[in-house]
N, C-alpha and C. Protein backbone atom coordinates (compact mmCIF):
# COMPACT_ATOMS: atom_id res chain seq x y z
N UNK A 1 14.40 -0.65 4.61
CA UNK A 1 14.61 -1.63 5.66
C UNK A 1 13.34 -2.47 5.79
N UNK A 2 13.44 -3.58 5.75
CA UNK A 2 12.63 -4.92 6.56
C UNK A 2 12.22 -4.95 7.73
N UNK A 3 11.15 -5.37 8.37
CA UNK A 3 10.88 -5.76 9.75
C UNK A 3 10.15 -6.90 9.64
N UNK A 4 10.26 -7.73 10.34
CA UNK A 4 9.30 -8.49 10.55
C UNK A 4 8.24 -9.12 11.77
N UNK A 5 6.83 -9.17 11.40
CA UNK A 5 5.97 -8.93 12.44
C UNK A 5 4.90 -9.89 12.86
N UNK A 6 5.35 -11.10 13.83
CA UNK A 6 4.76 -11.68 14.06
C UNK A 6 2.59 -11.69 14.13
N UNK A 7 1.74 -12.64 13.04
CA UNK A 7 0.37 -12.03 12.91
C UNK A 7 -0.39 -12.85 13.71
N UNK A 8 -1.64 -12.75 14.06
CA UNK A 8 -1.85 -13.79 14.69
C UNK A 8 -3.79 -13.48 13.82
N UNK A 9 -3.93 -14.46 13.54
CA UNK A 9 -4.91 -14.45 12.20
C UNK A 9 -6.17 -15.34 12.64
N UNK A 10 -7.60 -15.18 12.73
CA UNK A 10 -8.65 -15.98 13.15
C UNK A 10 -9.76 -15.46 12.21
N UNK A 11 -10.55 -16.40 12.38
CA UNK A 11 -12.08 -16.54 11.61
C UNK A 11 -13.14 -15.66 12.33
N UNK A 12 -13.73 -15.05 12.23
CA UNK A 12 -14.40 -14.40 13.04
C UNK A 12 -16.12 -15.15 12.76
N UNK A 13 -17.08 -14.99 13.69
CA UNK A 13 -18.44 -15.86 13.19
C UNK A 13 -19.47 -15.29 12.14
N UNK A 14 -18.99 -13.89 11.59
CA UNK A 14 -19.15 -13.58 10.57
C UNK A 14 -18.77 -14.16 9.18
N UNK A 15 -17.37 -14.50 9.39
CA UNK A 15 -16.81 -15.46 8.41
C UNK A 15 -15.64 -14.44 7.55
N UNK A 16 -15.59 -13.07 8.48
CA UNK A 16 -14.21 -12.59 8.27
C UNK A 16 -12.85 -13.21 8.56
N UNK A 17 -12.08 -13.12 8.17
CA UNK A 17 -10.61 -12.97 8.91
C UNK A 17 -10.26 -11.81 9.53
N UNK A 18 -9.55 -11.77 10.77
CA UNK A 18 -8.92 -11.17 11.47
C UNK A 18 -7.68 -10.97 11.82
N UNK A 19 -6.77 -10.22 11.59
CA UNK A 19 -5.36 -10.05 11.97
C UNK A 19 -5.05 -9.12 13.16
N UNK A 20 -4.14 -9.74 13.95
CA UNK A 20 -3.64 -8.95 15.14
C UNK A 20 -2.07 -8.70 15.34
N UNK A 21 -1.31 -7.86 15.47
CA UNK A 21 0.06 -7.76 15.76
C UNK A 21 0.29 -7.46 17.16
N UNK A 22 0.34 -8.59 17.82
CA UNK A 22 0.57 -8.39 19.13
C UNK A 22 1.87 -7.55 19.82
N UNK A 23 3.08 -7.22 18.81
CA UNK A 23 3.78 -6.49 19.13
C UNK A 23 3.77 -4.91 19.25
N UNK A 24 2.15 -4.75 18.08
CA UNK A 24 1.95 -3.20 18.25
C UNK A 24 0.35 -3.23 18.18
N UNK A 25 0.58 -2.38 20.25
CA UNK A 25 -0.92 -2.86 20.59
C UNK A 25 -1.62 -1.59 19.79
N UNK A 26 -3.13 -2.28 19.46
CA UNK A 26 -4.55 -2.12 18.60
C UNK A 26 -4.26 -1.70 17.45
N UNK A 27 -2.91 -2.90 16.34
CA UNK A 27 -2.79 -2.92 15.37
C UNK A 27 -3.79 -4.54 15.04
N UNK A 28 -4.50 -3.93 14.12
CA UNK A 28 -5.89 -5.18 13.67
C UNK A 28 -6.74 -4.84 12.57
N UNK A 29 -6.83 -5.73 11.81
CA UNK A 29 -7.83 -4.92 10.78
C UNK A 29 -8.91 -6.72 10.34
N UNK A 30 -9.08 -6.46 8.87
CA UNK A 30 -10.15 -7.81 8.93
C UNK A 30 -10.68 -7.62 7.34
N UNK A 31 -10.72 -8.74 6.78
CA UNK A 31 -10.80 -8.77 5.40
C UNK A 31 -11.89 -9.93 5.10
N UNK A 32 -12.22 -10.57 4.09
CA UNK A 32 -12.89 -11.56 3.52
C UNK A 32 -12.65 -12.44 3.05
N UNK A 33 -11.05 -12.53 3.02
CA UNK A 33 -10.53 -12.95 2.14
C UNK A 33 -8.82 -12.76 2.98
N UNK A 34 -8.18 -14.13 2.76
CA UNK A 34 -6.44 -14.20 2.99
C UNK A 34 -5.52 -13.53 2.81
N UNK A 35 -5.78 -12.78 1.42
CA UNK A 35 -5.02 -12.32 0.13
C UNK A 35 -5.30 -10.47 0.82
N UNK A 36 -6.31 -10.54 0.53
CA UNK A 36 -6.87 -9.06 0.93
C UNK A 36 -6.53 -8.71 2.78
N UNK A 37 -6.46 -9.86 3.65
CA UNK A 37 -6.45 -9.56 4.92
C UNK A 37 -4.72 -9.25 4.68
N UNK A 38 -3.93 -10.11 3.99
CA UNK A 38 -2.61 -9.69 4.12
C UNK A 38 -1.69 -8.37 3.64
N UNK A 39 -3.02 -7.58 2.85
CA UNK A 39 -2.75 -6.22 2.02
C UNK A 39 -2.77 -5.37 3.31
N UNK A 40 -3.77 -5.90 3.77
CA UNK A 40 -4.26 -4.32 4.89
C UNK A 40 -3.59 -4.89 5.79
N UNK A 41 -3.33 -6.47 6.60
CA UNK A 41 -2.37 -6.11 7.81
C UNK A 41 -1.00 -5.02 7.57
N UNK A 42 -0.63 -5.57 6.24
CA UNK A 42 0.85 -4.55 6.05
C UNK A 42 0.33 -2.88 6.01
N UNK A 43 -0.60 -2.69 5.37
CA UNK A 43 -0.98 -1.73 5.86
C UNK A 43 -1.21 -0.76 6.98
N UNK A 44 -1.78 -1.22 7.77
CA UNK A 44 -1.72 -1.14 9.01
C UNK A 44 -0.89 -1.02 10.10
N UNK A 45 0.45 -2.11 9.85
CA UNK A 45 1.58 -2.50 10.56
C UNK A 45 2.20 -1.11 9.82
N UNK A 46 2.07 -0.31 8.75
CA UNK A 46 3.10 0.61 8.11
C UNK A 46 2.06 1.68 9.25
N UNK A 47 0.96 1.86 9.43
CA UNK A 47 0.30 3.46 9.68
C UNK A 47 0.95 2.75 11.45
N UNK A 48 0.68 2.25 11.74
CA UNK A 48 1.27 1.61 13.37
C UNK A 48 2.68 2.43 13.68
N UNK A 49 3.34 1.96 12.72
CA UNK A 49 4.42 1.94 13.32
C UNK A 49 4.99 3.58 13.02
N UNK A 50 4.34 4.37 11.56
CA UNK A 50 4.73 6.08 11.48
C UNK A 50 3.99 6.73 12.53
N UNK A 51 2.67 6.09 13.69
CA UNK A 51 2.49 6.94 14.91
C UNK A 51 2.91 6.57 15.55
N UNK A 52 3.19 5.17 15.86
CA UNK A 52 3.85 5.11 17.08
C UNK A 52 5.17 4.81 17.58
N UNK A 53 5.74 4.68 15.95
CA UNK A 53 7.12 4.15 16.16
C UNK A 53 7.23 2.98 16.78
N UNK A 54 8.90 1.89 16.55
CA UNK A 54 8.76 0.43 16.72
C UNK A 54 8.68 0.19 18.07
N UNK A 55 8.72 -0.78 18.52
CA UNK A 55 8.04 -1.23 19.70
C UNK A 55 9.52 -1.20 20.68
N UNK A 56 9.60 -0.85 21.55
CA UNK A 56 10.61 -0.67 22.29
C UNK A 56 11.38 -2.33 22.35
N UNK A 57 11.22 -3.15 22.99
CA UNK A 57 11.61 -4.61 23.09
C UNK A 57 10.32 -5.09 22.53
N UNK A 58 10.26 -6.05 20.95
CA UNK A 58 9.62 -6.77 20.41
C UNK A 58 9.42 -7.99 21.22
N UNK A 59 8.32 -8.72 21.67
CA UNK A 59 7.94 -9.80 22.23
C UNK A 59 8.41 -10.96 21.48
N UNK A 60 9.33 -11.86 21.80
CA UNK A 60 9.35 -13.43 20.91
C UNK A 60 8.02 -14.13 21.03
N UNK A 61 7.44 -14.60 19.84
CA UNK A 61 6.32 -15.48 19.45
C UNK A 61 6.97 -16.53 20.25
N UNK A 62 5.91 -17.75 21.04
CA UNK A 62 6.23 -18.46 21.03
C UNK A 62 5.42 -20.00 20.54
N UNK A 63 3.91 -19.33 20.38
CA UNK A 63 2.83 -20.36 20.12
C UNK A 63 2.10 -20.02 20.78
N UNK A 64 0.78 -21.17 20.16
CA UNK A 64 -0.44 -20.87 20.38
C UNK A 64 -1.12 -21.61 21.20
N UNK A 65 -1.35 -21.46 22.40
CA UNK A 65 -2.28 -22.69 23.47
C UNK A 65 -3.76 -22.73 23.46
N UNK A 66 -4.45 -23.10 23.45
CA UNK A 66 -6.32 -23.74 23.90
C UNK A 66 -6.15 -23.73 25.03
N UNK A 67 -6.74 -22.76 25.83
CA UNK A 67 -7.42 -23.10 27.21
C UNK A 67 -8.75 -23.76 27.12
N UNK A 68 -9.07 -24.92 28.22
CA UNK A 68 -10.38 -25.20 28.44
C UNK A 68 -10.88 -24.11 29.59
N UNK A 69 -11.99 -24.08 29.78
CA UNK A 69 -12.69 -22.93 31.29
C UNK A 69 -13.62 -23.81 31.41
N UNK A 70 -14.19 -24.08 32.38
CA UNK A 70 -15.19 -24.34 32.58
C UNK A 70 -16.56 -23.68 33.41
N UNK A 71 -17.54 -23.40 32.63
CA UNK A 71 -18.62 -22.14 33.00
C UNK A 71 -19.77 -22.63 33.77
């Protein structure tokens, strides 16, 4: 079976990449590279989900907003 798992992917100031699956919380890992970050998110999303099993109601993605703050 298939699942599919919304990623949510950033640069870190190291100059890693970062992946997050917001549907299965403190699933995250971080690579050097696109190719390699997309080996280990699946990775990850597989060890996620044999402890904790799937997420009761999956969250719909809906996008990504910029907040301004001002400090």
């Amino acid at each position: 079976m298939v699942k599919e798992f919304d990623v949510i992917v950033e640069l870190d100031a190291d100059g890693y990449y970062v992946a997050s699956v917001p549907a299965l919380q403190g699933c995250h890992t971080q690579a050097r590279s696109l190719d390699k970050l997309m080996v280990r998110i699946q990775e990850a999303i597989a060890l996620c989900l044999e402890v904790e099993g799937p997420p009761a109601v999956p969250n719909k993605f809906l996008g990504v907003q910029r907040v301004s703050v001002a400090l």
